[in-house]
N, C-alpha and C. Protein backbone atom coordinates (compact mmCIF):
# COMPACT_ATOMS: atom_id res chain seq x y z
N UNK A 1 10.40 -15.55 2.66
CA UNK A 1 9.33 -15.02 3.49
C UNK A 1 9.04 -16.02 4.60
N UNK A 2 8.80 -15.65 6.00
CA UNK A 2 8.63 -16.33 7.20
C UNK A 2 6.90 -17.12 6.54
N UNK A 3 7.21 -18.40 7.14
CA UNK A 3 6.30 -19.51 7.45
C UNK A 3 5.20 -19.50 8.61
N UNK A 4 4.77 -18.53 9.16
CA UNK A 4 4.04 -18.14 9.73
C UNK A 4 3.65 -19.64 10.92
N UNK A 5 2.87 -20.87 10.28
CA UNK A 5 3.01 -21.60 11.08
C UNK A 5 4.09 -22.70 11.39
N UNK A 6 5.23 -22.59 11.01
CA UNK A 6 6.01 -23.31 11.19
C UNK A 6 7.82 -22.05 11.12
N UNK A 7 8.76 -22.86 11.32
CA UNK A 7 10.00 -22.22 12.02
C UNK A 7 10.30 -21.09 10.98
N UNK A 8 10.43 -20.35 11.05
CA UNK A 8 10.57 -19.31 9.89
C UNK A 8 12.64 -18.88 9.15
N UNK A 9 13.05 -19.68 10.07
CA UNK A 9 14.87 -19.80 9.76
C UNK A 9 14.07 -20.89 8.56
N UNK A 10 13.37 -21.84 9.02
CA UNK A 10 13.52 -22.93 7.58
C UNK A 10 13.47 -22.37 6.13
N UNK A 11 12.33 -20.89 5.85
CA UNK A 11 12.65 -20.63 4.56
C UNK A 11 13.39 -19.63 4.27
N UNK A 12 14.39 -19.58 4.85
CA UNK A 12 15.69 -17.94 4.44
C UNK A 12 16.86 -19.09 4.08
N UNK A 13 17.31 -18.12 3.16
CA UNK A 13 18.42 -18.99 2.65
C UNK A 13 19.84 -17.83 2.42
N UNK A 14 20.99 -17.93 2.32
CA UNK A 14 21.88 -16.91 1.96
C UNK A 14 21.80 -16.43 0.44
N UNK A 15 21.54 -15.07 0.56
CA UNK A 15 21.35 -14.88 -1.33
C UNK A 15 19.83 -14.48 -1.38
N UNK A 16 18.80 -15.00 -0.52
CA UNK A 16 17.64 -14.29 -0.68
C UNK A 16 17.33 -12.87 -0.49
N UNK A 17 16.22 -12.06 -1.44
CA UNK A 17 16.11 -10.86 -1.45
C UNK A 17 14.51 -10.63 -0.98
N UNK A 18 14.60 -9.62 -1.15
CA UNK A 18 13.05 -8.80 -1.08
C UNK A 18 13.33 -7.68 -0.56
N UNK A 19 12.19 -6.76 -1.49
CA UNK A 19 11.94 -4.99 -1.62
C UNK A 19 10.63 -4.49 -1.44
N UNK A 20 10.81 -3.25 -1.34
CA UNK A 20 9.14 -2.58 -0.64
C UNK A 20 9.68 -1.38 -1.35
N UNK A 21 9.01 -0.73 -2.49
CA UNK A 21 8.97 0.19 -3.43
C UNK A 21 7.99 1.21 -2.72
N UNK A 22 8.22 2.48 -2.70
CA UNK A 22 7.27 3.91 -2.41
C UNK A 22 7.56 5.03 -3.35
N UNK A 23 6.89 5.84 -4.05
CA UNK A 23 7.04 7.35 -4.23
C UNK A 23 6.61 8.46 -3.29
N UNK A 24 7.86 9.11 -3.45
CA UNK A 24 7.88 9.81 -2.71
C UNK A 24 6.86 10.83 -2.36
N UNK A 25 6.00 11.48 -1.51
CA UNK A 25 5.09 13.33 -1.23
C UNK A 25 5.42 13.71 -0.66
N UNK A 26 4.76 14.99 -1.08
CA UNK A 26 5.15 16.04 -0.25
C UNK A 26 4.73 15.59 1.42
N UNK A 27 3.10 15.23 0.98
CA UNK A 27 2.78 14.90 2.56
C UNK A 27 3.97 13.62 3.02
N UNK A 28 3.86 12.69 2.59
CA UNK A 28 5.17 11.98 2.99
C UNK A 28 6.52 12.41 4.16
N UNK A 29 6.78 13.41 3.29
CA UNK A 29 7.96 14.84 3.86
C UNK A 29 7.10 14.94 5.15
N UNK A 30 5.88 15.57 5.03
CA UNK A 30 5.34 16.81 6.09
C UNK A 30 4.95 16.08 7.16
N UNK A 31 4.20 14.57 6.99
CA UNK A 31 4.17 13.80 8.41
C UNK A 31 5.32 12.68 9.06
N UNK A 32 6.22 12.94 7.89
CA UNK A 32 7.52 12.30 8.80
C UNK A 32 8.06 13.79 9.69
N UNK A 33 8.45 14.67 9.12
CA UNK A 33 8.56 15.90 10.23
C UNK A 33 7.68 15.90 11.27
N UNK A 34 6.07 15.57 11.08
CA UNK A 34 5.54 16.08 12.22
C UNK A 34 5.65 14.48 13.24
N UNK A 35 6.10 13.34 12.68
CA UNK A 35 6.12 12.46 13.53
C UNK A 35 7.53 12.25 14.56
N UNK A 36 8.71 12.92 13.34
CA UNK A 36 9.89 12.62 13.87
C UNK A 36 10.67 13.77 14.60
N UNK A 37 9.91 15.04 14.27
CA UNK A 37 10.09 16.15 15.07
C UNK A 37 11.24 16.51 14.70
N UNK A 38 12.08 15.93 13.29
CA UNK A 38 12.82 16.68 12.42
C UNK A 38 11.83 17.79 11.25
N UNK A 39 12.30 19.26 11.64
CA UNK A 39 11.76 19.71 10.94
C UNK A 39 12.93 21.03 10.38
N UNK A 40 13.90 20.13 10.15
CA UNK A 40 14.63 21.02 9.22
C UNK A 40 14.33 21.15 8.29
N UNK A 41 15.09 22.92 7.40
CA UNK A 41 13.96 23.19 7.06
C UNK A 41 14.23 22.83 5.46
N UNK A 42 15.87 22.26 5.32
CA UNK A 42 15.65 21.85 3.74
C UNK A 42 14.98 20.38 3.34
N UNK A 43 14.12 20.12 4.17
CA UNK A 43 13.17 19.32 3.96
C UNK A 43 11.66 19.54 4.07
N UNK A 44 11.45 20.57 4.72
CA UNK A 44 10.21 21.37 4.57
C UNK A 44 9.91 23.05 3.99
N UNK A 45 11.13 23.52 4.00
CA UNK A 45 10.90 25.01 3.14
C UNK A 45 11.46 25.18 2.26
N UNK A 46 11.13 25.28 0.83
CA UNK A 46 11.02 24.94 -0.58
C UNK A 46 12.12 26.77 -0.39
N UNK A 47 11.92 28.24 -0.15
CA UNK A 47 12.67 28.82 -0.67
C UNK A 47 14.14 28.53 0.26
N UNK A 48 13.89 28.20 1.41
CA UNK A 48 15.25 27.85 2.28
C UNK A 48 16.07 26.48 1.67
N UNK A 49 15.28 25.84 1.47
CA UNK A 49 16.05 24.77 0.60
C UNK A 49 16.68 24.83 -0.96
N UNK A 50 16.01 26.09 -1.49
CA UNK A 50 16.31 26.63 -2.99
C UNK A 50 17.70 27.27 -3.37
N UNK A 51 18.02 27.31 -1.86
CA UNK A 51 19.03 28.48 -1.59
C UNK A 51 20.20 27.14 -1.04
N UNK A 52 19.98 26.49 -0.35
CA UNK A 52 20.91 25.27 0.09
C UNK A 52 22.05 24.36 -0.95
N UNK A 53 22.46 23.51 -0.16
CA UNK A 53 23.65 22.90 -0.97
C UNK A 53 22.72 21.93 -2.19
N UNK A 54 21.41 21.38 -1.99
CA UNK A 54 20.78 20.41 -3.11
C UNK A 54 19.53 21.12 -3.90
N UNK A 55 19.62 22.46 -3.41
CA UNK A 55 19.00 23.58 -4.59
C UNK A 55 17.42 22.92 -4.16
N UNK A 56 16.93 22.67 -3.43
CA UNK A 56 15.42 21.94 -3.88
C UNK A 56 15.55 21.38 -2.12
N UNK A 57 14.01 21.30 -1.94
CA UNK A 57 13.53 20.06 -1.40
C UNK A 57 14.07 18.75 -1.14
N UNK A 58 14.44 18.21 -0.06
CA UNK A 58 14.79 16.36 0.01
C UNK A 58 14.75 16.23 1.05
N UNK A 59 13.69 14.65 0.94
CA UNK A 59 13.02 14.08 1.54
C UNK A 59 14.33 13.56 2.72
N UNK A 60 13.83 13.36 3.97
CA UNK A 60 14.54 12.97 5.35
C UNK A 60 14.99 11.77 4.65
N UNK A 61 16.67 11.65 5.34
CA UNK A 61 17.26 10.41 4.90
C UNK A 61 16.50 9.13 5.73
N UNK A 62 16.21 9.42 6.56
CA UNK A 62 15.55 8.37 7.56
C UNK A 62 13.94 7.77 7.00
N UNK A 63 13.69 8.67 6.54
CA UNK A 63 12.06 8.49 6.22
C UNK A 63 12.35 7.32 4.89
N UNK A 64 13.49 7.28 4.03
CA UNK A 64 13.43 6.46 2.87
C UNK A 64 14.38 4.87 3.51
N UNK A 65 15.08 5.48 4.84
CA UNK A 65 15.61 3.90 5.71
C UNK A 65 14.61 3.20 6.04
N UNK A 66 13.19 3.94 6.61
CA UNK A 66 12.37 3.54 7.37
C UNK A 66 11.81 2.44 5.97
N UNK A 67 12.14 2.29 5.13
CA UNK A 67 11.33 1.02 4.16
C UNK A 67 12.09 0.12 4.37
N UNK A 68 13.77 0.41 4.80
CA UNK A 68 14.52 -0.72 4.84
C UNK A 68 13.85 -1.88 5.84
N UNK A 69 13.28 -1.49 7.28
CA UNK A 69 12.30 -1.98 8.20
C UNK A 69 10.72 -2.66 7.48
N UNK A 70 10.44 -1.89 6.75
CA UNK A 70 8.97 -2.24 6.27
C UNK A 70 9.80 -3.77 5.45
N UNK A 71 10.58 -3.64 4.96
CA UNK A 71 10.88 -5.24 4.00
C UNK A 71 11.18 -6.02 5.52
N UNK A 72 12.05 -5.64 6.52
CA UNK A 72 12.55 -6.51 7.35
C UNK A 72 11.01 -7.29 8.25
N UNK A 73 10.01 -6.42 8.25
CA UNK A 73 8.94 -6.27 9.35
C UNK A 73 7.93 -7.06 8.97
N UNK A 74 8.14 -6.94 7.38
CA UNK A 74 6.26 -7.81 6.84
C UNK A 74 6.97 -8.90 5.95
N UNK A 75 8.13 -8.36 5.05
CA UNK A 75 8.54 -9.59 3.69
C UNK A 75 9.80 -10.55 4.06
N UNK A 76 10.55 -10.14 4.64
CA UNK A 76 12.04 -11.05 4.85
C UNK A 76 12.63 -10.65 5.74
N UNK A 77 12.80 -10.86 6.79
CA UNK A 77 12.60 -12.15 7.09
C UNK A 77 10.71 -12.33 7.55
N UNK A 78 10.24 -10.87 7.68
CA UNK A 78 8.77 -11.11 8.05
C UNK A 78 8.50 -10.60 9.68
N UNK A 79 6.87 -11.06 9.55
CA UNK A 79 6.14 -10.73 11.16
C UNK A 79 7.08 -11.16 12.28
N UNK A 80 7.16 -10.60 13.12
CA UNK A 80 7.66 -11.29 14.30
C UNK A 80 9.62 -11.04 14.56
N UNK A 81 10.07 -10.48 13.48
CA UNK A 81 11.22 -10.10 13.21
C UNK A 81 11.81 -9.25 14.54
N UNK A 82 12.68 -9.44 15.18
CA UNK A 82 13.49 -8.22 16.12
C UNK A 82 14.60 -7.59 15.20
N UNK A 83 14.36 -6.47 15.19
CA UNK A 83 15.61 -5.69 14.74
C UNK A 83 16.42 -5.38 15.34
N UNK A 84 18.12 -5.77 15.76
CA UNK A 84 19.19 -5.74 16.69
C UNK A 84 19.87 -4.31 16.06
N UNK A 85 20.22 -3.78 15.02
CA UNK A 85 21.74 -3.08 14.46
C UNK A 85 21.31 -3.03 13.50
N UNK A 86 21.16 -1.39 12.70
CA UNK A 86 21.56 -1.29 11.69
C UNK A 86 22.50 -0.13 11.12
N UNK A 87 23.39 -0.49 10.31
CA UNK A 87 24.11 1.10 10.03
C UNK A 87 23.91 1.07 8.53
N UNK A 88 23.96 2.89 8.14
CA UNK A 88 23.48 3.37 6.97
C UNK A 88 24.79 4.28 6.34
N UNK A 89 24.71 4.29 5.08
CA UNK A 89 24.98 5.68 4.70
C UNK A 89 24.54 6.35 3.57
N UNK A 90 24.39 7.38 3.85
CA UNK A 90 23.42 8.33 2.66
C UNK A 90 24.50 8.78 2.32
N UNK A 91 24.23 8.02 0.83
CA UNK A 91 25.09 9.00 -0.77
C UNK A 91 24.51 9.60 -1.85
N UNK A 92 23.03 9.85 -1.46
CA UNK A 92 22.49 10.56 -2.55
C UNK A 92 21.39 10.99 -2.05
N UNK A 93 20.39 12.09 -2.11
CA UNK A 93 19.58 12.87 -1.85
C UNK A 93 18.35 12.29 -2.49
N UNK A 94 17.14 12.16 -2.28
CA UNK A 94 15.89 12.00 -2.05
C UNK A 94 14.72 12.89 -2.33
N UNK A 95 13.85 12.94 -3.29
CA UNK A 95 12.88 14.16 -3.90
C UNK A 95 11.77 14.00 -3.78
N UNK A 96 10.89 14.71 -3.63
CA UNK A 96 9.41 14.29 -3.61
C UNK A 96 9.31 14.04 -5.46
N UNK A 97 8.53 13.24 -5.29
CA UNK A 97 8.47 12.52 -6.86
C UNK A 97 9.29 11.02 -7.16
N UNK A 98 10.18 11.22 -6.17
CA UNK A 98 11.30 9.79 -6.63
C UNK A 98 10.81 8.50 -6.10
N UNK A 99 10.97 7.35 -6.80
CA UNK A 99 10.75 6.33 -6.29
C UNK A 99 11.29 5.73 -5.59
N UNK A 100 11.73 5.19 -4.36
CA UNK A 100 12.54 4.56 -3.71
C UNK A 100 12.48 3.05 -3.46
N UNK A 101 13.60 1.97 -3.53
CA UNK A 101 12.94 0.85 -3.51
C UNK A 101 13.86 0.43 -2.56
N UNK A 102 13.40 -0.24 -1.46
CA UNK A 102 14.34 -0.92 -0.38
C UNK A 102 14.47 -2.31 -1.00
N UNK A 103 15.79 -2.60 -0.71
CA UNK A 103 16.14 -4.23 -1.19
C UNK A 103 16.98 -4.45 0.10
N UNK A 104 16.49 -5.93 1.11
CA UNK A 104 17.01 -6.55 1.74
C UNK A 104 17.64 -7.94 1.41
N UNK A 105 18.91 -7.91 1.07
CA UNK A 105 19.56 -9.53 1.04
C UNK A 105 20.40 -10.48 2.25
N UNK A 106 20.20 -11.13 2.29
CA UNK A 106 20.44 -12.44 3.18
C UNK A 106 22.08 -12.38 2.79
N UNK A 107 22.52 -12.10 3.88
CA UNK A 107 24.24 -12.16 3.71
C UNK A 107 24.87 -13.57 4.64
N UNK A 108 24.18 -13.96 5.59
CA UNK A 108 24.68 -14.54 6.64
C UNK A 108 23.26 -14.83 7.92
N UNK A 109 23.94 -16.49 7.98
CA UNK A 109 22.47 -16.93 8.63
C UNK A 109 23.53 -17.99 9.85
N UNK A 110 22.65 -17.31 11.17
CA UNK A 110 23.45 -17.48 12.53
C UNK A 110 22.56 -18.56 12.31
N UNK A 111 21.89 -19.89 12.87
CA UNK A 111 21.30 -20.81 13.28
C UNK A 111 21.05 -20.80 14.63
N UNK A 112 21.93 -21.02 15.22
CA UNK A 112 21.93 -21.22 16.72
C UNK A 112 21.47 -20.12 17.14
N UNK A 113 21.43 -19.01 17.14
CA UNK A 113 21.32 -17.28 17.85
C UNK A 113 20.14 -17.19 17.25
N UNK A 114 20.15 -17.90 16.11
CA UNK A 114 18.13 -17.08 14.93
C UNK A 114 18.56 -15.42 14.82
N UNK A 115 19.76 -15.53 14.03
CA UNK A 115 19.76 -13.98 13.62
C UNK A 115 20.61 -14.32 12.28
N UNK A 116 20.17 -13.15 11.62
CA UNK A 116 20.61 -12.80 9.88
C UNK A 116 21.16 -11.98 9.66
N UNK A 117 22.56 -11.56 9.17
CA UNK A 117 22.98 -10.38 8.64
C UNK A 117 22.34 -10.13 7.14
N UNK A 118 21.97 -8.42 7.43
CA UNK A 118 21.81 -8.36 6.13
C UNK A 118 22.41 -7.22 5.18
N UNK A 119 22.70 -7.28 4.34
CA UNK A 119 22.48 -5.98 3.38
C UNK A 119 21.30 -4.85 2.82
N UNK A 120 21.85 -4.33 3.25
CA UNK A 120 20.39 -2.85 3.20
C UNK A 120 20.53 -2.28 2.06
N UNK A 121 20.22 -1.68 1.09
CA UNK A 121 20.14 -0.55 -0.04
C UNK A 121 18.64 -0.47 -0.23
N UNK A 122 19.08 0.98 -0.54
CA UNK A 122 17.63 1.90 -1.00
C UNK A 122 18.28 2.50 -2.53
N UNK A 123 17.20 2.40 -3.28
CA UNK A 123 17.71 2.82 -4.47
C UNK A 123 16.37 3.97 -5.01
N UNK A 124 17.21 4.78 -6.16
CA UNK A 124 16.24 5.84 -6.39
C UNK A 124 16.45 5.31 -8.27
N UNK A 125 16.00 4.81 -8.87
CA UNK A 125 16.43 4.12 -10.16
C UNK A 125 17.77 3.10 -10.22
N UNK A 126 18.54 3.89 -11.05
CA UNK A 126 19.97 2.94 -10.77
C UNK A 126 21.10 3.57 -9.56
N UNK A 127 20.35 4.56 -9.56
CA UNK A 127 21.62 5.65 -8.09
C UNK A 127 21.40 4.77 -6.62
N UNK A 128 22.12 4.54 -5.85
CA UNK A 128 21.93 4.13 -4.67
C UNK A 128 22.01 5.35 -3.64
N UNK A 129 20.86 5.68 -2.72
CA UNK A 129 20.86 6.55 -1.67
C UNK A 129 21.15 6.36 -0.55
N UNK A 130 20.88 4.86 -0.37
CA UNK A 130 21.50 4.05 1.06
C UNK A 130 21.98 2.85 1.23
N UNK A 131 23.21 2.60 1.48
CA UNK A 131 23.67 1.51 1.63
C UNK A 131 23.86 1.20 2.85
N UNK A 132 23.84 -0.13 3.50
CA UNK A 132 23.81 -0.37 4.66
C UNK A 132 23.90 -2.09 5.31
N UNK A 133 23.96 -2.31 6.58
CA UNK A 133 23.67 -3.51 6.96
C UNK A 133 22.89 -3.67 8.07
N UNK A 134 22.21 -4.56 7.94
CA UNK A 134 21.23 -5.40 9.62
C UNK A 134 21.61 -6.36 10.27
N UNK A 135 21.44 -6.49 11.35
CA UNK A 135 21.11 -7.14 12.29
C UNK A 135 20.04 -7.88 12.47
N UNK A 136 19.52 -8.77 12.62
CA UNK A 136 18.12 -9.20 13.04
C UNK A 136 18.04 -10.35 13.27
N UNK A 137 17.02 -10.73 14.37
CA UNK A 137 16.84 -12.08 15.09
C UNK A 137 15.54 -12.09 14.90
N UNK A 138 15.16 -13.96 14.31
CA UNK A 138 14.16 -14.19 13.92
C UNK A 138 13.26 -15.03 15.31
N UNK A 139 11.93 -14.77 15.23
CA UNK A 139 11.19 -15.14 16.49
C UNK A 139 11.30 -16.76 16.29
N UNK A 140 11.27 -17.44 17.19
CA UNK A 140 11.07 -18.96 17.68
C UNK A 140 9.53 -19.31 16.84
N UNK A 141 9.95 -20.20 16.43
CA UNK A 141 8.67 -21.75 15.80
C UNK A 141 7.79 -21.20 16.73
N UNK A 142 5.92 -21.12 16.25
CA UNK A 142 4.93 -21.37 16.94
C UNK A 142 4.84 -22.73 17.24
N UNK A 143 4.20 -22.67 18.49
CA UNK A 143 4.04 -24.21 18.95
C UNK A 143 2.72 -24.59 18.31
């Protein structure tokens, strides 16, 4: 976790983790549609989605990435974080009810540049829904 008053590369190390856990709602679903202006509808209409390839409801793949950011933004590397690159891929579907837990690990630490590769996964128990990697450059030492 960034050092707030002092250089925040000093406490990341390769191998460090941290996660940001959510369950899933319905409202969850209904104001990521109305924010992201995805409003397809096997994520918002229960008989159109009944009828679809995952029989049910599931939650926007993006809406359960968007925690991958909440770990990058507040826990690891923390405040002040730029996010450069990230790529994803969804291998498993997402429910209202499910728990999702973002885990960010420290793969690779630039020094000179102040940027971190990382490893992304979102997990729904032991199933993985997103696997992925980051980019990110950490802000300069307060003076």
């Amino acid at each position: 976790m960034s050092d707030v008053a002092g250089d925040p590369l000093a406490n990341i190390s390769v191998g460090q983790s941290d996660s940001y856990t959510r369950t899933i709602t319905d409202a969850d679903i209904v104001l990521f549609a109305g924010v992201s202006g995805d409003d397809n509808p096997v994520h918002i209409n229960e008989p159109w989605a009944a009828a679809a390839m995952f029989k049910g409801r599931i939650a926007h793949g993006m809406l359960s990435a968007s925690y991958i950011s909440t770990v990058i933004g507040t826990r690891l590397p923390g405040p002040g974080t730029i996010y450069m690159g990230q790529s994803l891929k969804f291998k498993a579907p997402v429910r209202i009810g499910d728990t999702v837990t973002a885990t960010v690990t420290v793969r690779e630490i630039n020094e000179e540049k102040r940027r971190l590769t990382l490893d992304t996964v979102c997990t729904v128990g032991q199933t993985v829904v997103i696997d992925g990697e980051a980019m990110v450059m950490l802000p300069k030492p307060l003076s």
